[in-house]
N, C-alpha and C. Protein backbone atom coordinates (compact mmCIF):
# COMPACT_ATOMS: atom_id res chain seq x y z
N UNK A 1 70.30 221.10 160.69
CA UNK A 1 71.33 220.11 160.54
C UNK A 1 70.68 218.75 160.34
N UNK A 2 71.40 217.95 159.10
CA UNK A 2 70.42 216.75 159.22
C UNK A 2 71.42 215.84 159.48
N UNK A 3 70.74 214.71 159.73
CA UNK A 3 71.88 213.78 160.28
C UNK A 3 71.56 212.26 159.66
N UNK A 4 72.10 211.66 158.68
CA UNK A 4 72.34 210.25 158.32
C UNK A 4 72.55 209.63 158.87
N UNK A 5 72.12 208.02 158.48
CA UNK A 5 72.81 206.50 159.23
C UNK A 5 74.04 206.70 158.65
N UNK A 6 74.12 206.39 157.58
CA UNK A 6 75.59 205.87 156.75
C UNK A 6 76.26 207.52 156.74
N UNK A 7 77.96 207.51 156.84
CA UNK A 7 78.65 208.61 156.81
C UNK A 7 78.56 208.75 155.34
N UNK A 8 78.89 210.25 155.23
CA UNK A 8 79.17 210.88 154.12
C UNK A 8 80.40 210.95 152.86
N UNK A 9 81.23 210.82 153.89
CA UNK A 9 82.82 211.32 153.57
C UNK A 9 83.24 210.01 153.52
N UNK A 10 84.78 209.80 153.16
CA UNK A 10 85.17 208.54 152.49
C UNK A 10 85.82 208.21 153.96
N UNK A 11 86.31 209.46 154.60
CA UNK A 11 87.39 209.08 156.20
C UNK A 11 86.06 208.57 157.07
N UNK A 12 84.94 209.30 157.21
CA UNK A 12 83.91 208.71 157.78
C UNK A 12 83.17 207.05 157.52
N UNK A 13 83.84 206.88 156.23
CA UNK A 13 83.36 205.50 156.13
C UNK A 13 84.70 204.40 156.58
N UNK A 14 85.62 205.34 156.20
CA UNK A 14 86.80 204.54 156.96
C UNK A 14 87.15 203.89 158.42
N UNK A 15 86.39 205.17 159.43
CA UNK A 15 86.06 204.95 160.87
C UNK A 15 84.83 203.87 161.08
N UNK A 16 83.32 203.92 160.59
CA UNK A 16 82.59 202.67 160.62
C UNK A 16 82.82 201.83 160.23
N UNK A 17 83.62 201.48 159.14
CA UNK A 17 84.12 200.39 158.85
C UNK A 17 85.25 199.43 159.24
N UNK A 18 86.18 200.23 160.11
CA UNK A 18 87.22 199.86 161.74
C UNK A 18 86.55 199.65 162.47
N UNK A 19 85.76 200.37 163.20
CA UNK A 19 84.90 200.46 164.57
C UNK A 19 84.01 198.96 163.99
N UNK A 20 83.24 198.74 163.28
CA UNK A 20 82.70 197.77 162.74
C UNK A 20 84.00 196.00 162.56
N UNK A 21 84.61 196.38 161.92
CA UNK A 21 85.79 195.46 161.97
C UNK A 21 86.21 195.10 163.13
N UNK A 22 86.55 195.79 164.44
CA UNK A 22 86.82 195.98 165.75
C UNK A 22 85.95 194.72 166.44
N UNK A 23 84.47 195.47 166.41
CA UNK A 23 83.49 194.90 167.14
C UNK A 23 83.42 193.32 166.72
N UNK A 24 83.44 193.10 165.57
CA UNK A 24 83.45 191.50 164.90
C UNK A 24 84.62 190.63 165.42
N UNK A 25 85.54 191.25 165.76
CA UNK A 25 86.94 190.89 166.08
C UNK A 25 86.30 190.56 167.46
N UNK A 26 86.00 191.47 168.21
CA UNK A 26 85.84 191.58 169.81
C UNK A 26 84.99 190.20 169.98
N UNK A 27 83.54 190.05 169.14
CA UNK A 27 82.96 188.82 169.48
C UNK A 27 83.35 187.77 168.78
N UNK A 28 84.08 187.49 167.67
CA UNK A 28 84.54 186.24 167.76
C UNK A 28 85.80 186.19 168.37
N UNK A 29 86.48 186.66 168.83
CA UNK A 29 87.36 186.68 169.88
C UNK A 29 86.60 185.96 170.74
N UNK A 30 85.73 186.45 171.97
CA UNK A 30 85.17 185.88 172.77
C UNK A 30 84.64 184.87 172.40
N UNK A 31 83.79 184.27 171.61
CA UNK A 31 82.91 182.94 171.20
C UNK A 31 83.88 182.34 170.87
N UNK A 32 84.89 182.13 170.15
CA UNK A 32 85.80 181.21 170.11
C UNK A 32 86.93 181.07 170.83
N UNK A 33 87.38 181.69 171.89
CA UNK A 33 88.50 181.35 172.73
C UNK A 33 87.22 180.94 174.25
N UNK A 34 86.84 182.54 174.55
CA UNK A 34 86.18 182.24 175.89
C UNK A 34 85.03 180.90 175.92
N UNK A 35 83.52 180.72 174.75
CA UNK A 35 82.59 180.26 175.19
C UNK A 35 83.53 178.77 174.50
N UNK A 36 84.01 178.75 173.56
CA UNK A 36 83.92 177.32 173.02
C UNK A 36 85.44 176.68 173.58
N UNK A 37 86.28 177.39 174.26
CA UNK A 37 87.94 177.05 174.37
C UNK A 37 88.33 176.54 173.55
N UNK A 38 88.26 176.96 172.90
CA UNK A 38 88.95 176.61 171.14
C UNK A 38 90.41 177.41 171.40
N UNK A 39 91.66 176.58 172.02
CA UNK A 39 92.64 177.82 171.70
C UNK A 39 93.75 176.83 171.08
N UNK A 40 94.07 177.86 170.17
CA UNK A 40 95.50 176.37 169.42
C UNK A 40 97.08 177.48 169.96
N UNK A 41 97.14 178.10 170.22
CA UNK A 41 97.93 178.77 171.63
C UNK A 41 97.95 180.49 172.13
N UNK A 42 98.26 180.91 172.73
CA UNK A 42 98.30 182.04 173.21
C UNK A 42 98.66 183.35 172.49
N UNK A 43 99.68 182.73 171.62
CA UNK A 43 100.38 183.70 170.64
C UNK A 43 99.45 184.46 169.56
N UNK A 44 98.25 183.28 169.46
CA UNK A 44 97.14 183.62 168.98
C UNK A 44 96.19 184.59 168.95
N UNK A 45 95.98 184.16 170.37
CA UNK A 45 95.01 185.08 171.14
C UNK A 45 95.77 186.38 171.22
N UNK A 46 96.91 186.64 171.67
CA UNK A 46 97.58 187.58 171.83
C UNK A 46 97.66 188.72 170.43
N UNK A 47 97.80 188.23 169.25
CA UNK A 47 97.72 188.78 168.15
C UNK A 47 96.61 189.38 167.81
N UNK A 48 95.49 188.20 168.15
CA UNK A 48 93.77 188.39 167.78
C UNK A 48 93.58 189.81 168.66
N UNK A 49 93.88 190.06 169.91
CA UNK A 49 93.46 190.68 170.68
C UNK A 49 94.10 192.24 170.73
N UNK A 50 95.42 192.35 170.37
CA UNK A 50 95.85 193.32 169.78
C UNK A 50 95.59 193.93 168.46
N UNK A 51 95.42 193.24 167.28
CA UNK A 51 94.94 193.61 166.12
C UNK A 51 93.50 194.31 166.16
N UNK A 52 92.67 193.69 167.08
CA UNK A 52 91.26 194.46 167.67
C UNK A 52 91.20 195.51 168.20
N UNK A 53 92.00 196.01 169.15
CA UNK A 53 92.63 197.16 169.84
C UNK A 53 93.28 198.35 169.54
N UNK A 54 94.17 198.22 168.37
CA UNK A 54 94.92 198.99 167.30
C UNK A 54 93.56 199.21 166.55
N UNK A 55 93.22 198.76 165.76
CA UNK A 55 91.65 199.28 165.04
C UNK A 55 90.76 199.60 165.66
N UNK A 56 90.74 199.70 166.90
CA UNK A 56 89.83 200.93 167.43
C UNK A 56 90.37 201.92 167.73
N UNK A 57 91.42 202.07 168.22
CA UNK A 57 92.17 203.03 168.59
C UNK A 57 92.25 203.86 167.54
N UNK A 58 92.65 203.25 166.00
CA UNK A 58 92.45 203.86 164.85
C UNK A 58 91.22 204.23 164.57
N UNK A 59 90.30 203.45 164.50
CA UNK A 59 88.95 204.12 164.40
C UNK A 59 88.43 205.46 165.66
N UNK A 60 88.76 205.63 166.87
CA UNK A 60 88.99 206.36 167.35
C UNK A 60 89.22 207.63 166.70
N UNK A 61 90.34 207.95 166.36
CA UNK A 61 91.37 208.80 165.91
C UNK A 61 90.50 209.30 164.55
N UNK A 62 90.14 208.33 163.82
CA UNK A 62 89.73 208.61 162.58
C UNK A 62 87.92 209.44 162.72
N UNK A 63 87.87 208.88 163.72
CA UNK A 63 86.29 209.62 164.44
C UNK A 63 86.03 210.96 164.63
N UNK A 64 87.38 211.23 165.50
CA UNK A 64 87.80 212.59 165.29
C UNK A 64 87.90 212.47 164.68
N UNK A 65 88.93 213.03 163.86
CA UNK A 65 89.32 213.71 162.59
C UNK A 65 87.85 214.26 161.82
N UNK A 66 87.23 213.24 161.05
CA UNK A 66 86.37 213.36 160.46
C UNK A 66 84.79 214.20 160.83
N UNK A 67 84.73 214.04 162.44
CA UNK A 67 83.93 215.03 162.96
C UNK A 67 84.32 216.36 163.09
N UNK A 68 85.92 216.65 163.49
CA UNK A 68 86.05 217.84 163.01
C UNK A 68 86.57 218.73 161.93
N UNK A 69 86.84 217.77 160.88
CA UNK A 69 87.57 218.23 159.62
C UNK A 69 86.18 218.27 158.56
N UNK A 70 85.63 217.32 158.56
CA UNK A 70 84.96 216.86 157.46
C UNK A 70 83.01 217.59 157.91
N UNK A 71 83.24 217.55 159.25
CA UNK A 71 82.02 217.70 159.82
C UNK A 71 80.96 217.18 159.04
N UNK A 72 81.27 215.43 159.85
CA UNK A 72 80.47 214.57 159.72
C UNK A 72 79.16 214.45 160.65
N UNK A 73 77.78 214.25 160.05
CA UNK A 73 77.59 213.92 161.27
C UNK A 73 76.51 212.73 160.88
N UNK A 74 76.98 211.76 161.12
CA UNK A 74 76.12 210.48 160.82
C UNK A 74 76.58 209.48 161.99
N UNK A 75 74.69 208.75 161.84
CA UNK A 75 74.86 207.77 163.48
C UNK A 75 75.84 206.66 163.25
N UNK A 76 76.55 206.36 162.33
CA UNK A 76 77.51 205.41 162.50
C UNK A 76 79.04 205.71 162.91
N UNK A 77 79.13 207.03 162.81
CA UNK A 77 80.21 207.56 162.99
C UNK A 77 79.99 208.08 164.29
N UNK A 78 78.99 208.19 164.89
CA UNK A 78 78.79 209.09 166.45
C UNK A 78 78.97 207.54 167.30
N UNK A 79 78.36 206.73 166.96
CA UNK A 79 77.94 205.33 167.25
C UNK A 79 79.39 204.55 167.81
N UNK A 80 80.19 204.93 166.80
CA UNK A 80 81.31 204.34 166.89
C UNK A 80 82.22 205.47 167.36
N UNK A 81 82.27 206.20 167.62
CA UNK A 81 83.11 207.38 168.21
C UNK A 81 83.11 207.67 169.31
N UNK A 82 81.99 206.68 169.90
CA UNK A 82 81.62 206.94 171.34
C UNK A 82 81.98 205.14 171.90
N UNK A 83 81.23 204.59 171.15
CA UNK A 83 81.38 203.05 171.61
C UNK A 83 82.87 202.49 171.75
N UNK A 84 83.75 203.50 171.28
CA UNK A 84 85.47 203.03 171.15
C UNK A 84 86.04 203.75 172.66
């Protein structure tokens, strides 16, 4: 069995590329509300922080799938299938 960085399959690139989207979300989330208090109001944050959450959850879902449909097996997709 060999195993790639980059996924194979198009759903596998769909999941690193959420899980990836996610994580970017997660730290500028934090660097700009938590380290710098940059907040222009809550409704904000509230959106920012849900929209991050739903795309992992999706990337999640899509992790499966693709590990057991597609039988993927690449470290960006294990990476993120676990890190969600």
């Amino acid at each position: 069995m060999k195993i790639s960085f980059l996924p194979k399959s198009r759903l596998g690139t769909w999941t690193a590329g959420l899980g990836i989207y996610s994580l970017f979300v997660f730290i500028f989330s934090y660097v700009f509300f938590e380290l710098l208090k940059i907040t222009t109001s809550d409704i904000l944050i509230t959106i920012i922080g849900a929209s991050s959450i739903i795309t992992s959850i999706i990337a999640f879902f899509t992790g499966i799938i693709t590990v057991i449909k597609n039988k993927e097996r690449s470290v960006l997709t294990f990476w993120l299938y676990f890190w969600v």
